[in-house]
N, C-alpha and C. Protein backbone atom coordinates (compact mmCIF):
# COMPACT_ATOMS: atom_id res chain seq x y z
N UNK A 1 0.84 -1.17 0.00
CA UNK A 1 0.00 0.00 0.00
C UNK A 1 0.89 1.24 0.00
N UNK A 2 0.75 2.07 -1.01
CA UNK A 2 1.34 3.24 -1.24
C UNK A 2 1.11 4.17 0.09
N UNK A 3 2.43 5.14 0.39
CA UNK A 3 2.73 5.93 1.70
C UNK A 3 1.70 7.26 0.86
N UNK A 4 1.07 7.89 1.56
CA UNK A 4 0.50 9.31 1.25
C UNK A 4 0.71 10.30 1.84
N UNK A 5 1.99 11.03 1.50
CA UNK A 5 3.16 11.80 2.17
C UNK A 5 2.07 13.25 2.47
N UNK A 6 2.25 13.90 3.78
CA UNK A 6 1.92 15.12 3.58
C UNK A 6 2.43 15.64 4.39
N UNK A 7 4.22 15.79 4.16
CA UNK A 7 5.34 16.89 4.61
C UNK A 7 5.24 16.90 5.94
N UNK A 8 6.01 17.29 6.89
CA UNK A 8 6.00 17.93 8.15
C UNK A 8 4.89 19.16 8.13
N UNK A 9 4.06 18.39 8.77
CA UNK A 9 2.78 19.29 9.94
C UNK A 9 3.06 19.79 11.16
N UNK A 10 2.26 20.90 11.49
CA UNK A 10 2.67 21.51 13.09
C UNK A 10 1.19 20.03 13.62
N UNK A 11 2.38 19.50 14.93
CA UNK A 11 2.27 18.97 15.86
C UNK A 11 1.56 19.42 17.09
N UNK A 12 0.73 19.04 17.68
CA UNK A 12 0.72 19.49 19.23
C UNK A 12 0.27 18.49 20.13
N UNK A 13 0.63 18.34 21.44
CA UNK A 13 0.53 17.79 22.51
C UNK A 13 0.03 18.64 23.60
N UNK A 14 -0.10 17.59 24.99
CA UNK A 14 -0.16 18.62 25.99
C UNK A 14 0.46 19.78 26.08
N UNK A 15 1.82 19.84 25.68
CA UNK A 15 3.06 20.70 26.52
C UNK A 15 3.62 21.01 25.23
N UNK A 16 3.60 20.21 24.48
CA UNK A 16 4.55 20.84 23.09
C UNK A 16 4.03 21.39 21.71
N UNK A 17 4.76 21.92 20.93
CA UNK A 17 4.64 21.84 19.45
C UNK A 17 5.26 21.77 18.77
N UNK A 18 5.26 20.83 18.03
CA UNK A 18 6.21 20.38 16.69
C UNK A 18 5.88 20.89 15.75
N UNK A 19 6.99 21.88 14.85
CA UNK A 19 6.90 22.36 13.72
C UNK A 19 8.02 22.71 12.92
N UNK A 20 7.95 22.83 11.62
CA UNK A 20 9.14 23.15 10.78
C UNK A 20 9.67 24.03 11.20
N UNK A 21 11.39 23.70 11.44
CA UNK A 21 12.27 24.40 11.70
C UNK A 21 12.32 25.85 10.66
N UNK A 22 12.59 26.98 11.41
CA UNK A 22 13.01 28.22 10.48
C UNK A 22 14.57 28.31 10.63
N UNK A 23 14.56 29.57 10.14
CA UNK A 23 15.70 30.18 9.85
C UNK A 23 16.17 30.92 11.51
N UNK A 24 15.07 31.46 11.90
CA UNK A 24 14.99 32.29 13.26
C UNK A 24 15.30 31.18 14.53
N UNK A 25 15.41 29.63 14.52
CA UNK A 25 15.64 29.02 14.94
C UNK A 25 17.69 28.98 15.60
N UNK A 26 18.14 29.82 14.64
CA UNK A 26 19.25 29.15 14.83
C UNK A 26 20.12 29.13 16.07
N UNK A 27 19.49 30.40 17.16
CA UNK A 27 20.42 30.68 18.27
C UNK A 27 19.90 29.70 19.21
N UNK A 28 18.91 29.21 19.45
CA UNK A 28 18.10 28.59 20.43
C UNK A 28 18.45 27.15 19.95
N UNK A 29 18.65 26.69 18.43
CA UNK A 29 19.48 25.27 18.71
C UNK A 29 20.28 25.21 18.93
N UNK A 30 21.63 25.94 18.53
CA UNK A 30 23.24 26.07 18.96
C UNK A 30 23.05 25.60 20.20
N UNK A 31 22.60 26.96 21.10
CA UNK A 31 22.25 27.23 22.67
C UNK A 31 22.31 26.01 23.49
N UNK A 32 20.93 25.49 22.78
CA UNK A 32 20.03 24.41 23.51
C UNK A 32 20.56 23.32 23.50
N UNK A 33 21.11 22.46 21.84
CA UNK A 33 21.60 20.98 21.73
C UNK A 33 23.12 21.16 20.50
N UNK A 34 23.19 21.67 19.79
CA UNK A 34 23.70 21.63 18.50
C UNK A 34 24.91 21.92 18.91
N UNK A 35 25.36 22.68 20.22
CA UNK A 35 26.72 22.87 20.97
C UNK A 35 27.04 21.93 22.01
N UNK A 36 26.24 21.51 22.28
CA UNK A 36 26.38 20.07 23.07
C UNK A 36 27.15 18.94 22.82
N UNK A 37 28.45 18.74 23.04
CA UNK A 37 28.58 17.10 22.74
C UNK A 37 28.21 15.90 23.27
N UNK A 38 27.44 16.26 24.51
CA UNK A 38 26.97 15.13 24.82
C UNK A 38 25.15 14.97 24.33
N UNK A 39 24.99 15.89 23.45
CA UNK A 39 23.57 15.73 22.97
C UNK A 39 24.15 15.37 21.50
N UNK A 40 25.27 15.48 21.45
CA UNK A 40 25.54 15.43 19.47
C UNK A 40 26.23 14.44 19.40
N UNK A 41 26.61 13.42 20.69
CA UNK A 41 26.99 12.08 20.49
C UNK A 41 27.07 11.27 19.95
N UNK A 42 25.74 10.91 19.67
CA UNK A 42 25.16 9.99 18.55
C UNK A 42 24.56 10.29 17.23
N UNK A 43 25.03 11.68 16.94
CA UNK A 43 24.65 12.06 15.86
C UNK A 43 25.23 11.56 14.13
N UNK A 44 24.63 12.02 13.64
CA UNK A 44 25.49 11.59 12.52
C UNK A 44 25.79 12.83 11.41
N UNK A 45 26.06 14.04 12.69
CA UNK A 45 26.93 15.27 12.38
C UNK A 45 27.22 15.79 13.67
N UNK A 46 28.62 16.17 13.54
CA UNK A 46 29.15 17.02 14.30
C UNK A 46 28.81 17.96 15.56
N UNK A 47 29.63 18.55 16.76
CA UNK A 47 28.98 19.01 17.42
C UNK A 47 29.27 20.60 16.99
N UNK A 48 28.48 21.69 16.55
CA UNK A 48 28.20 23.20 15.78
C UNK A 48 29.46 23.50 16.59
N UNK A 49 30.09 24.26 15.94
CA UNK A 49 31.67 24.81 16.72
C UNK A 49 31.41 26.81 16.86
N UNK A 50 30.23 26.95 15.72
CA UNK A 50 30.06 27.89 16.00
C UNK A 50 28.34 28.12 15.74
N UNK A 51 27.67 29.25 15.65
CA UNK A 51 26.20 29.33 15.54
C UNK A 51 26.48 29.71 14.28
N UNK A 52 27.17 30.25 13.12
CA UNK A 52 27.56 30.00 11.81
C UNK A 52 27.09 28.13 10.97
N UNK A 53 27.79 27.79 11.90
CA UNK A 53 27.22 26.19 11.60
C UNK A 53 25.60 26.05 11.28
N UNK A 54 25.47 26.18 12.88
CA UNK A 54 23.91 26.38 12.55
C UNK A 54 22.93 26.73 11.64
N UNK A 55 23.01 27.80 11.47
CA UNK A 55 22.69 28.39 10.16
C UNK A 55 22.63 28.46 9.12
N UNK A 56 24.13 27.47 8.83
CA UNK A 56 24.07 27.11 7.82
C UNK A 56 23.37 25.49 7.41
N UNK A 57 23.39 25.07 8.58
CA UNK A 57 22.74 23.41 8.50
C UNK A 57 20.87 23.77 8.39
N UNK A 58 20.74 24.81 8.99
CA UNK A 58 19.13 25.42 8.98
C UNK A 58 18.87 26.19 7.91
N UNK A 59 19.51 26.48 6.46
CA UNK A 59 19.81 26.86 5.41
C UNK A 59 19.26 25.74 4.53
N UNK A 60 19.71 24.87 5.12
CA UNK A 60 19.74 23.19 4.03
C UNK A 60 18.61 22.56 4.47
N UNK A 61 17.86 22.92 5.76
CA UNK A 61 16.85 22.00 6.09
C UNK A 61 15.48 23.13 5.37
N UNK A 62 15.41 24.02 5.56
CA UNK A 62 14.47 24.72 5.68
C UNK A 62 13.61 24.83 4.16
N UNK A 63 14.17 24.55 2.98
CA UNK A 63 13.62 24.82 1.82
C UNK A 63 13.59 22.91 1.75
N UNK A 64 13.68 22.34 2.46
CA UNK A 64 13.55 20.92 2.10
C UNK A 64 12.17 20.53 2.44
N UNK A 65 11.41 21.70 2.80
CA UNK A 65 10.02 21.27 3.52
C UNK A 65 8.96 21.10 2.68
N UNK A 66 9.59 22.21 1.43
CA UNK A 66 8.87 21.90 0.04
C UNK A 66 8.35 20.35 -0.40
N UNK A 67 9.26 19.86 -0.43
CA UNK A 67 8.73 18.28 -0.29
C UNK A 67 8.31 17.22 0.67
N UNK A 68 6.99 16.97 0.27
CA UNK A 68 5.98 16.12 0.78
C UNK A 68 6.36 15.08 1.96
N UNK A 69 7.61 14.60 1.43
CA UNK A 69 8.33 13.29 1.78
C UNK A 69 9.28 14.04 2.59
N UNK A 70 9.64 15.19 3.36
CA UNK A 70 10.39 15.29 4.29
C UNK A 70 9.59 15.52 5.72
N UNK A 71 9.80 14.65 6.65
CA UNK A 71 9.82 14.46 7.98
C UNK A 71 10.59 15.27 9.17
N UNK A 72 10.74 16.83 9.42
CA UNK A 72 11.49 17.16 10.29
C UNK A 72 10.94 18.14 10.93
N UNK A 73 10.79 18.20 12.51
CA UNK A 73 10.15 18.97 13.65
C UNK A 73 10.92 19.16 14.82
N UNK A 74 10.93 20.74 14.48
CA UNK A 74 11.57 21.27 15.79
C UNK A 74 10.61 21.15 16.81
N UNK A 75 10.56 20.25 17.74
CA UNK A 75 10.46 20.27 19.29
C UNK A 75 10.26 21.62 19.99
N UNK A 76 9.15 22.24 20.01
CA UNK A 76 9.07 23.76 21.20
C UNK A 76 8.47 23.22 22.42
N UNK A 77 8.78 23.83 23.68
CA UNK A 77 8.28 23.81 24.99
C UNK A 77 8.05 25.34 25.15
N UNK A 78 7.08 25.73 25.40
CA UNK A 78 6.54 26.74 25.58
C UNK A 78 7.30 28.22 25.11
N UNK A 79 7.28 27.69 23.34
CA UNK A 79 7.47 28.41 22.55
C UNK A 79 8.59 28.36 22.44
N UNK A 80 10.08 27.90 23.32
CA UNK A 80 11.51 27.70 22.73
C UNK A 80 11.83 26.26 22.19
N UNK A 81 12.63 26.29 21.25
CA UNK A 81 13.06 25.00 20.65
C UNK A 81 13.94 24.26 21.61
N UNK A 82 13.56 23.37 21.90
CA UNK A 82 14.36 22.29 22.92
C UNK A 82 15.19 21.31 22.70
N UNK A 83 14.56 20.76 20.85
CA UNK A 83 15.46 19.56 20.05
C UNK A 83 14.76 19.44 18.84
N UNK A 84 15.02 18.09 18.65
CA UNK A 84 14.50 18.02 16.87
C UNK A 84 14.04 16.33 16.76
N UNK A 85 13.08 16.56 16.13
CA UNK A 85 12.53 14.70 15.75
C UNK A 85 12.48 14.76 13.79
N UNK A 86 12.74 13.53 13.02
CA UNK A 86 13.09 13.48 12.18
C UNK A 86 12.37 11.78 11.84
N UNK A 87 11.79 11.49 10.41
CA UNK A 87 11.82 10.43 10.13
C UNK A 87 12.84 10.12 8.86
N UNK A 88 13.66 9.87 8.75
CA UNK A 88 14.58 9.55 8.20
C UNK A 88 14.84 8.38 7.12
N UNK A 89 15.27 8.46 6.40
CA UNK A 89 15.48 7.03 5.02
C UNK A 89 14.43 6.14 5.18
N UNK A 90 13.39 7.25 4.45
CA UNK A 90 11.59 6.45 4.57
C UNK A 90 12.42 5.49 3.16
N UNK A 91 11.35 4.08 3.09
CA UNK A 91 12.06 3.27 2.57
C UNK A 91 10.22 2.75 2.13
N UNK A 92 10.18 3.31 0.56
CA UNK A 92 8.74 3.26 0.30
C UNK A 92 8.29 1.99 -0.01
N UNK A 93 8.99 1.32 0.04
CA UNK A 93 8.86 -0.36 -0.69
C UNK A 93 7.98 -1.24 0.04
N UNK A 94 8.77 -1.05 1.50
CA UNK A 94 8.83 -1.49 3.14
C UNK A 94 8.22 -0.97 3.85
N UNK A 95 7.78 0.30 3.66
CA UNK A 95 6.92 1.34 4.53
C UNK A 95 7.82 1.48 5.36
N UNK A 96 8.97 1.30 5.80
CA UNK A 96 10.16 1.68 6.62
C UNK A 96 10.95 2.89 6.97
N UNK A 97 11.11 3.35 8.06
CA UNK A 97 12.03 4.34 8.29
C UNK A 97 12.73 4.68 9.41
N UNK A 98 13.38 5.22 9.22
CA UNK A 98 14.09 5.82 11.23
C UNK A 98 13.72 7.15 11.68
N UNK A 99 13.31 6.93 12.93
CA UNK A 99 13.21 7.94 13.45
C UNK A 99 13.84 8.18 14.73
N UNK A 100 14.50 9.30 14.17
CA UNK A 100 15.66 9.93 15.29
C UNK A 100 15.48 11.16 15.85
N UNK A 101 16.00 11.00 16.96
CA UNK A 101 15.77 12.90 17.57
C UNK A 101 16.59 13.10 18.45
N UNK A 102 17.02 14.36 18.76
CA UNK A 102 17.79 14.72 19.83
C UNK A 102 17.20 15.85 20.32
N UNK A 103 17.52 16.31 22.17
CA UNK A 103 17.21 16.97 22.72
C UNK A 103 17.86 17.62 23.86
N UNK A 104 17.93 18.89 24.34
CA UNK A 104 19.05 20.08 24.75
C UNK A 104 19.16 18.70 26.41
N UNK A 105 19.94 18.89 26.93
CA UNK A 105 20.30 18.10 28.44
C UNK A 105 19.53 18.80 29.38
N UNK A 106 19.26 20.11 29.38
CA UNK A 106 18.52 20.55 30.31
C UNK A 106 17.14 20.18 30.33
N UNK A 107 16.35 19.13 29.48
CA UNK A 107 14.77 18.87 28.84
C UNK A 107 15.01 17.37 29.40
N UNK A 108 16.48 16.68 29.11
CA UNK A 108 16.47 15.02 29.66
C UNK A 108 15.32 14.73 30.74
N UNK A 109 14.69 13.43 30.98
CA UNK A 109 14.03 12.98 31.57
C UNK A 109 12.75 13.56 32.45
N UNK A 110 12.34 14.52 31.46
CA UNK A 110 11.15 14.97 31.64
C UNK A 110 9.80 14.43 30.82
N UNK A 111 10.48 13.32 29.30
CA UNK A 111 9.38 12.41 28.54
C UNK A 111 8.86 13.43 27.40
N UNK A 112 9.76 14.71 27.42
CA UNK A 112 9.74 15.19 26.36
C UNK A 112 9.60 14.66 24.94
N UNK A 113 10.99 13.73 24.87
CA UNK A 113 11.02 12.91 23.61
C UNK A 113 9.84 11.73 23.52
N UNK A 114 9.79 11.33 24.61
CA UNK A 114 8.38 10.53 24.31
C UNK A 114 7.37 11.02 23.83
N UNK A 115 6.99 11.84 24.17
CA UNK A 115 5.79 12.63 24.01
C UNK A 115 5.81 13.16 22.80
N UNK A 116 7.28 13.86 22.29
CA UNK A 116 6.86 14.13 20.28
C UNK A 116 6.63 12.78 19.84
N UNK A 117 7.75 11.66 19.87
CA UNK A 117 8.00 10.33 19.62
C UNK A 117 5.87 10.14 19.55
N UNK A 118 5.61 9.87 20.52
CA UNK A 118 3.79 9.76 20.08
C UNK A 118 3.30 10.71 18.96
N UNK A 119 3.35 12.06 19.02
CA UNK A 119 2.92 12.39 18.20
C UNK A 119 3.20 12.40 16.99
N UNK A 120 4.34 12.14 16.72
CA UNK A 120 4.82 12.10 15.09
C UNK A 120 4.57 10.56 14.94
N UNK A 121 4.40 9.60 15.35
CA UNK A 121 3.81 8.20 15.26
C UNK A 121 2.41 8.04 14.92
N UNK A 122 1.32 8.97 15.81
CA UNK A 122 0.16 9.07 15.66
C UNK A 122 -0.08 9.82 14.26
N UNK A 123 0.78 11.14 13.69
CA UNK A 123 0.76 11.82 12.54
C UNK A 123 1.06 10.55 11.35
N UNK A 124 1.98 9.61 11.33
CA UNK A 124 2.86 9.07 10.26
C UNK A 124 0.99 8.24 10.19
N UNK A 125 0.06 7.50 11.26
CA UNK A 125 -0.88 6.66 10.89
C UNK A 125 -1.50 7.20 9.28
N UNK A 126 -1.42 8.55 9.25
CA UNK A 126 -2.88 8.96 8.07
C UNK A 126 -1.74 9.25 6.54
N UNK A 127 -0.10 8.33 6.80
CA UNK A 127 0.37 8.13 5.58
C UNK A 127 -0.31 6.82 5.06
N UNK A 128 -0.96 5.91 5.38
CA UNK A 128 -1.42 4.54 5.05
C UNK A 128 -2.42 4.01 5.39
N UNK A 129 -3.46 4.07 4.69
CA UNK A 129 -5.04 3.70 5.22
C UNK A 129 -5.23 2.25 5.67
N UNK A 130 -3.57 1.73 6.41
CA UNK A 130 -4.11 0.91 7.63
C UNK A 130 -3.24 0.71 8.77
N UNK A 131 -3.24 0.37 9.83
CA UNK A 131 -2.41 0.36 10.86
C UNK A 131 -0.86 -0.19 10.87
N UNK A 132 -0.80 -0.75 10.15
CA UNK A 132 0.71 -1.06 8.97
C UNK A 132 1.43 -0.51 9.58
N UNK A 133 1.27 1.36 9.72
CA UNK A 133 2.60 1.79 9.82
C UNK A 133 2.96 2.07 11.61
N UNK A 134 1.85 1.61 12.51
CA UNK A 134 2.49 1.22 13.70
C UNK A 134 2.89 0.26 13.69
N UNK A 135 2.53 -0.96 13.45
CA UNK A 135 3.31 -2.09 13.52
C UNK A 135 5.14 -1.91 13.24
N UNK A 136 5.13 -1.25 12.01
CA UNK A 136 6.56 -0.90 11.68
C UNK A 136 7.33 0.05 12.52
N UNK A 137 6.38 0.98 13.11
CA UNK A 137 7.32 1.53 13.93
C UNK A 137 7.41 1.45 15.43
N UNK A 138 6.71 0.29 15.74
CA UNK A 138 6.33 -0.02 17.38
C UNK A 138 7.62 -0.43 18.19
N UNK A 139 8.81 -1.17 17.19
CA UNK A 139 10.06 -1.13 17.66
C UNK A 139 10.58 -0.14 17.87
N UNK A 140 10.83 1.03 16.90
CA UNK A 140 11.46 2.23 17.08
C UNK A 140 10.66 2.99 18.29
N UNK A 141 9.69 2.76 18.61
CA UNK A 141 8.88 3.49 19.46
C UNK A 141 9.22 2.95 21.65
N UNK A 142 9.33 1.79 21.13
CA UNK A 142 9.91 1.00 22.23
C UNK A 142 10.76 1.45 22.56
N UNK A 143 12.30 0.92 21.72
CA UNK A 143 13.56 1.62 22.11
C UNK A 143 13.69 3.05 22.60
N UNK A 144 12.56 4.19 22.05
CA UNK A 144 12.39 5.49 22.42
C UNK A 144 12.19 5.40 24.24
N UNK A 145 10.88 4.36 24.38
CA UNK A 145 10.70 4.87 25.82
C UNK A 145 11.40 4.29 26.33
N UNK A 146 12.17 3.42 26.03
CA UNK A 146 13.44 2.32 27.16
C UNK A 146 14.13 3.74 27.29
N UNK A 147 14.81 4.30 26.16
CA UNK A 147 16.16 5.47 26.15
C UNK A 147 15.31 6.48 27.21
N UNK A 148 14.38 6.92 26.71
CA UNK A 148 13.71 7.91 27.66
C UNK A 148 13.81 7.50 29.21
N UNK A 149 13.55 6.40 29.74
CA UNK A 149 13.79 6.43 30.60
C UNK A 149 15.01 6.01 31.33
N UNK A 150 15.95 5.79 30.64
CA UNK A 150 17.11 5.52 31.05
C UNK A 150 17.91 7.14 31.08
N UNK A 151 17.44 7.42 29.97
CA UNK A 151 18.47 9.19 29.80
C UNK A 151 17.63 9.41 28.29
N UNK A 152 16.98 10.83 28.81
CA UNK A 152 16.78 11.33 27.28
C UNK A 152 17.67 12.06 26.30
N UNK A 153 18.54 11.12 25.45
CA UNK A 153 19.40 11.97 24.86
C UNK A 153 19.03 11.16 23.16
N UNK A 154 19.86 10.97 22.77
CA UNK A 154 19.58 9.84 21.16
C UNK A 154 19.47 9.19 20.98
N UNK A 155 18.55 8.34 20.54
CA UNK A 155 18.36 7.06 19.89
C UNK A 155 17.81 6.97 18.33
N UNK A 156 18.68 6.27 17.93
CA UNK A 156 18.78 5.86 16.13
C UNK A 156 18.22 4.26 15.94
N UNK A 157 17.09 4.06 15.68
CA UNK A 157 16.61 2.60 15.68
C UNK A 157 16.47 2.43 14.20
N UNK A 158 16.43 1.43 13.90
CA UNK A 158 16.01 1.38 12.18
C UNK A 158 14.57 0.37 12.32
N UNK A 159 13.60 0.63 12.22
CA UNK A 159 12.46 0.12 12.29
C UNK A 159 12.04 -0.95 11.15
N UNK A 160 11.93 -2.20 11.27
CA UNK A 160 11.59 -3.25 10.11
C UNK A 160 11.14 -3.65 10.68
């Protein structure tokens, strides 16, 4: 069954909102996670050496929203950006993908990441008119709340 992409949507939860990263974003990620090495650990880029970085990595994300098929939400807590959730190397064959996120150390173990982690899970349901795509991502969703409660910092699962 074909995926029926419709881009990164603003998100909301109790406490949060997920929405496409801007440009105006860039001091509050440096700040928050993107200067962090222990939030950029497990990344699979670098930890920002300067807020130049930033900017320029929020340069490359921000016109990518144009397309349908990109998955990426800045994380706000009462209106500041805290981290970022991402579905990553959607794999249309398989209905497959990863979803990764990171978040500033001062937000750890508050279930922050859980809590987007639900909502961008509950959003991905209305790509596939059937429950398919929890099943596929109920692993990645697991490993989320194990990490969450061990330490909220990164987890990279590949969901099959």
């Amino acid at each position: 069954m074909p995926l029926h992409h419709a881009g990164t949507q603003i998100l909301k939860t109790k406490r949060l909102v997920l929405r496409p990263f801007s440009l105006d974003d860039a001091q509050a990620m440096y700040d928050n996670w993107a200067s962090d090495p222990q939030v950029t650990r497990f990344m699979n880029w670098s930890t920002h050496e300067s807020i130049e970085v930033t900017r320029t990595i929020l340069a490359e994300w921000v016109p990518q929203y144009q397309n349908p098929s990109y998955y990426h939400w800045c994380i706000t807590l009462e209106g500041e950006p805290v981290g970022a959730t991402a579905i990553l190397n959607i794999q249309e064959r398989s209905m497959a993908g990863e979803l990764g996120y990171n978040i500033g150390r001062k937000w750890w173990r508050q279930g922050i990441t859980s809590e987007a982690a639900q909502a961008v899970l509950a959003d991905l349901e209305a790509l596939t008119s059937t429950a398919q795509i929890l099943e596929i991502f109920s692993e990645t969703f697991s490993a989320i709340c194990l990490a969450a409660a061990e330490e909220e910092a990164v987890v990279r699962t590949m969901a099959r």
